[in-house]
N, C-alpha and C. Protein backbone atom coordinates (compact mmCIF):
# COMPACT_ATOMS: atom_id res chain seq x y z
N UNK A 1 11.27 -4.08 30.80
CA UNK A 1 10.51 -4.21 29.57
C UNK A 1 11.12 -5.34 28.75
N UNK A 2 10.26 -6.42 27.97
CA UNK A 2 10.52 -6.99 26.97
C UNK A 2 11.04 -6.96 26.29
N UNK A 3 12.00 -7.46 25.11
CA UNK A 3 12.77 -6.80 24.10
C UNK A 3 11.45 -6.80 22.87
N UNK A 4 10.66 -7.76 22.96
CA UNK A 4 9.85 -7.80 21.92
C UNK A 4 8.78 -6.50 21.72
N UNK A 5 8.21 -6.13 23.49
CA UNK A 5 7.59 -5.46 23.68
C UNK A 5 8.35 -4.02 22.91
N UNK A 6 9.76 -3.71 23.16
CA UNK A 6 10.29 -2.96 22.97
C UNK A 6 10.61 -2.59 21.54
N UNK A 7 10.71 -3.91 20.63
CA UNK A 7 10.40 -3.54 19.39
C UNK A 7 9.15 -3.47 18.98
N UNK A 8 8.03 -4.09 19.01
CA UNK A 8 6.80 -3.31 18.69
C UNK A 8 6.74 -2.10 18.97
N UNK A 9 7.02 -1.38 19.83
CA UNK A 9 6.93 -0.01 20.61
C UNK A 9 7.61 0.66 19.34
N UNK A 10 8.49 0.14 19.07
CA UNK A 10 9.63 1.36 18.28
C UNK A 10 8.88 1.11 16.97
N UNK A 11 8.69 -0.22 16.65
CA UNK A 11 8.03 -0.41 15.17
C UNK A 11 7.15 0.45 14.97
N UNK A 12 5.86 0.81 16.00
CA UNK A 12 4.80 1.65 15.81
C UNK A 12 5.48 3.06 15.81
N UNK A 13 6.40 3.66 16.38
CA UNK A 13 6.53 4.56 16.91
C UNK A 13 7.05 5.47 15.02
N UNK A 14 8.00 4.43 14.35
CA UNK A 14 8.24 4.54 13.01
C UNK A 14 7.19 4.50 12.69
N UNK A 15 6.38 4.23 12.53
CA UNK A 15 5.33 3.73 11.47
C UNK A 15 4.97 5.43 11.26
N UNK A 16 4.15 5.50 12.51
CA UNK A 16 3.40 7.12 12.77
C UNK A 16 3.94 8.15 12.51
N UNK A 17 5.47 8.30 12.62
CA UNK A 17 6.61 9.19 12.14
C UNK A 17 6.69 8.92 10.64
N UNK A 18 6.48 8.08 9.91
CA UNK A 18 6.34 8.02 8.67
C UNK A 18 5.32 8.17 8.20
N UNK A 19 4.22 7.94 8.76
CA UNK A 19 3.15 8.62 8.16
C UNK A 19 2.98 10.55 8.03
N UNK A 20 3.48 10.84 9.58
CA UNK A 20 2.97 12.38 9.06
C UNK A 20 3.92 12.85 8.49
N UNK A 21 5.70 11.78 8.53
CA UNK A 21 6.34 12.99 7.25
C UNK A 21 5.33 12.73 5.82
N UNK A 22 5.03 11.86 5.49
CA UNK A 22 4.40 11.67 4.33
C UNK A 22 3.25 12.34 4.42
N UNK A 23 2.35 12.79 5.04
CA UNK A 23 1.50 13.91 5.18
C UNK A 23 1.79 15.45 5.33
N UNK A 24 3.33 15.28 5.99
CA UNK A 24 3.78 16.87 5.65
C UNK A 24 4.38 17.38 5.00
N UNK A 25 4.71 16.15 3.92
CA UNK A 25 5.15 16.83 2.61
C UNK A 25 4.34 16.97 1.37
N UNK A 26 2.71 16.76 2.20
CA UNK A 26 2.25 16.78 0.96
C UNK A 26 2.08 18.75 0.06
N UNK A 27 1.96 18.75 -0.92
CA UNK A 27 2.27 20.09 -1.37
C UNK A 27 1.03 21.14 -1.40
N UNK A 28 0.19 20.17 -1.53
CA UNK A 28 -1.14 21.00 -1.90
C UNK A 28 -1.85 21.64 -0.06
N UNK A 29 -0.96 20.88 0.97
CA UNK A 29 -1.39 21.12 1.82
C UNK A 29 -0.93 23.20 2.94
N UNK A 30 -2.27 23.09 3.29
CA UNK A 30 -1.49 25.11 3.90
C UNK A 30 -0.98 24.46 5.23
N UNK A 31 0.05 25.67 5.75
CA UNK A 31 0.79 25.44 7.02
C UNK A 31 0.14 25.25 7.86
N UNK A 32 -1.04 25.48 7.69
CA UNK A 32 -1.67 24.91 9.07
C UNK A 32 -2.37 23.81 9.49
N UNK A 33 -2.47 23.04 8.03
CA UNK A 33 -2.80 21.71 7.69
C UNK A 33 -1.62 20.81 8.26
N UNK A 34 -0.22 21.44 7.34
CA UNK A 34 0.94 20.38 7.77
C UNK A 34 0.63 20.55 9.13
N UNK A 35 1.13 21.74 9.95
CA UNK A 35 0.97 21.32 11.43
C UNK A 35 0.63 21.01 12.07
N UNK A 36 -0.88 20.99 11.56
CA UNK A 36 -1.70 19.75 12.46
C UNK A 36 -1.46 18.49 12.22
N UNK A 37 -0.94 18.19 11.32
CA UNK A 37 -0.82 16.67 10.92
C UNK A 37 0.39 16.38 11.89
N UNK A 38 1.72 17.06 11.81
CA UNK A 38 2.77 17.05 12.63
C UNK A 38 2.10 17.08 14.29
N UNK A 39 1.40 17.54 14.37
CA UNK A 39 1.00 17.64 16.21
C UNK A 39 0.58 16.14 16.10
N UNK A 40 0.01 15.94 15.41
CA UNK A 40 -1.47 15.07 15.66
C UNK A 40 -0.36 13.43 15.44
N UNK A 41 0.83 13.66 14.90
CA UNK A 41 1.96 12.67 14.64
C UNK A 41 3.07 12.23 15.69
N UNK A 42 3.40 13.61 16.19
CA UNK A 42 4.12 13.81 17.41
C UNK A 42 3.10 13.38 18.75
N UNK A 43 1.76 13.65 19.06
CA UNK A 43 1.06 13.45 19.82
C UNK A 43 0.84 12.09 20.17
N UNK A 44 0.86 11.02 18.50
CA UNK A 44 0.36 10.04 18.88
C UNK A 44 1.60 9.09 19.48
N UNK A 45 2.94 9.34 19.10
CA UNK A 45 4.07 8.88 19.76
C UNK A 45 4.58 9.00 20.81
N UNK A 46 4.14 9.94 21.31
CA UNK A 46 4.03 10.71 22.79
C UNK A 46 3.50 9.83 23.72
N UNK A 47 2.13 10.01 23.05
CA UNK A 47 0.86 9.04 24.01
C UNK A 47 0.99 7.95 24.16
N UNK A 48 1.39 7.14 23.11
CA UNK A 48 2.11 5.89 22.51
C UNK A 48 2.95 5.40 23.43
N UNK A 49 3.77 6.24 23.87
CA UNK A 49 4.75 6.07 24.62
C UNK A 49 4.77 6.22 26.38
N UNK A 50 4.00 6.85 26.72
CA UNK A 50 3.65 7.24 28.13
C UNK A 50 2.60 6.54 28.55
N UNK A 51 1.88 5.97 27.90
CA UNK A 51 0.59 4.75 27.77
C UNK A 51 1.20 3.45 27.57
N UNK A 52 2.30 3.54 27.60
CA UNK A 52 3.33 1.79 27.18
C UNK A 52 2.48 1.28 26.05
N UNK A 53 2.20 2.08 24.75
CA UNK A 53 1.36 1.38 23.40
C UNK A 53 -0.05 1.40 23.44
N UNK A 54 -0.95 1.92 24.29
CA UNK A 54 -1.81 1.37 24.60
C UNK A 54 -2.65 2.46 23.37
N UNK A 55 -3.66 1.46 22.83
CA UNK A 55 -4.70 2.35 21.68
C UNK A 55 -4.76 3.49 22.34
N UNK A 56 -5.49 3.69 23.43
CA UNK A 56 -6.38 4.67 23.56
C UNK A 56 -5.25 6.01 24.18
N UNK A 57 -4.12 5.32 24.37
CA UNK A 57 -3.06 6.27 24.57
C UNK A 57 -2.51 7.49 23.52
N UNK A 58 -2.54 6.38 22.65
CA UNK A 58 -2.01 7.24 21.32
C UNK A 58 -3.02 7.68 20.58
N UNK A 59 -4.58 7.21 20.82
CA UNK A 59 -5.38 7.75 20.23
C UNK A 59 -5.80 9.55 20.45
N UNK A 60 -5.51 9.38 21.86
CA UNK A 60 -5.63 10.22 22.93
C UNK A 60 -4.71 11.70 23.03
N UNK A 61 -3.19 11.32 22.33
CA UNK A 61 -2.11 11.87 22.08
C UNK A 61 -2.20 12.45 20.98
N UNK A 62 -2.76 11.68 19.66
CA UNK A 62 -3.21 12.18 18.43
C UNK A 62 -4.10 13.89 18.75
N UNK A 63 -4.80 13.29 18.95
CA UNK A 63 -6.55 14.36 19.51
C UNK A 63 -5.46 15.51 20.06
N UNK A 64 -4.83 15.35 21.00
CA UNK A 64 -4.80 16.52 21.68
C UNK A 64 -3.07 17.41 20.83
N UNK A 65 -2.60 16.43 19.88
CA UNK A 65 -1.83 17.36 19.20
C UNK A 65 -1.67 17.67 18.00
N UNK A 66 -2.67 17.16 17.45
CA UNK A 66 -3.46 17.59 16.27
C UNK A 66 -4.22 19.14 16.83
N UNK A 67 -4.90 18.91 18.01
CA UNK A 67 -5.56 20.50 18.23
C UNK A 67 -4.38 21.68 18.45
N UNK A 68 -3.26 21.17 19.19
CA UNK A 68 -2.52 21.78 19.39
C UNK A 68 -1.85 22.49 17.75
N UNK A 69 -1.25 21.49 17.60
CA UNK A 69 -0.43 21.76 16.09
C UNK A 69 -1.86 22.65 15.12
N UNK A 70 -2.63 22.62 15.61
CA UNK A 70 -3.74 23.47 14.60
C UNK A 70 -3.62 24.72 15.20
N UNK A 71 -4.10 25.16 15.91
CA UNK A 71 -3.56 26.34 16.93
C UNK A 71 -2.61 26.99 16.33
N UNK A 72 -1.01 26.30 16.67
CA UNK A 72 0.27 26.79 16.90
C UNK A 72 -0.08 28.14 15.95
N UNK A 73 -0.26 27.27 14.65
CA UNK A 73 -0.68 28.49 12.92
C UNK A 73 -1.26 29.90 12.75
N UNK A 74 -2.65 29.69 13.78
CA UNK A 74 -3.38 30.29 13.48
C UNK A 74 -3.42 31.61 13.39
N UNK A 75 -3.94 32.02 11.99
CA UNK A 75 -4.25 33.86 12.09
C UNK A 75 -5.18 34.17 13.07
C-alpha cells in the first residue's frame, strides 16, 4: 500500500469516528438512536476498510450497522 493511500484511509477513517462521537453525544438523543448512529459509524470504517476506501464499501458498512446498532436496543 501507498503511504498516501494510507493516509487518506486513516484521514477518512477519523473523520467518521468523529462524526458519530459527535452524534453520540448528542443529549436529546434515546439509546437507541445513539446506537444506531455508533453501528452505522463503526460500520462505515469497517467497510471503509475491507473495501480499501471504496464509496460503496463504506456506504454499504454504514447500512448494515446502523441496522445492526438499531436492533442491539431494542424493546
Amino acid at each position: 500500500m501507498h503511504t498516501a493511500q494510507h493516509i487518506v484511509r486513516t484521514a477518512r477513517a477519523a473523520a467518521l469516528a468523529a462524526a458519530v462521537m459527535g452524534l453520540a453525544a448528542c443529549a436529546g438523543m434515546t439509546q437507541q438512536e445513539k446506537s444506531t448512529a455508533i453501528g452505522a459509524g463503526v460500520g462505515a470504517i469497517g467497510g471503509s476498510i475491507l473495501t480499501g476506501g471504496s464509496t460503496a464499501g463504506t456506504l454499504g458498512g454504514a447500512a448494515v450497522g446502523g441496522v445492526i446498532g438499531h436492533e442491539v436496543n431494542k424493546k
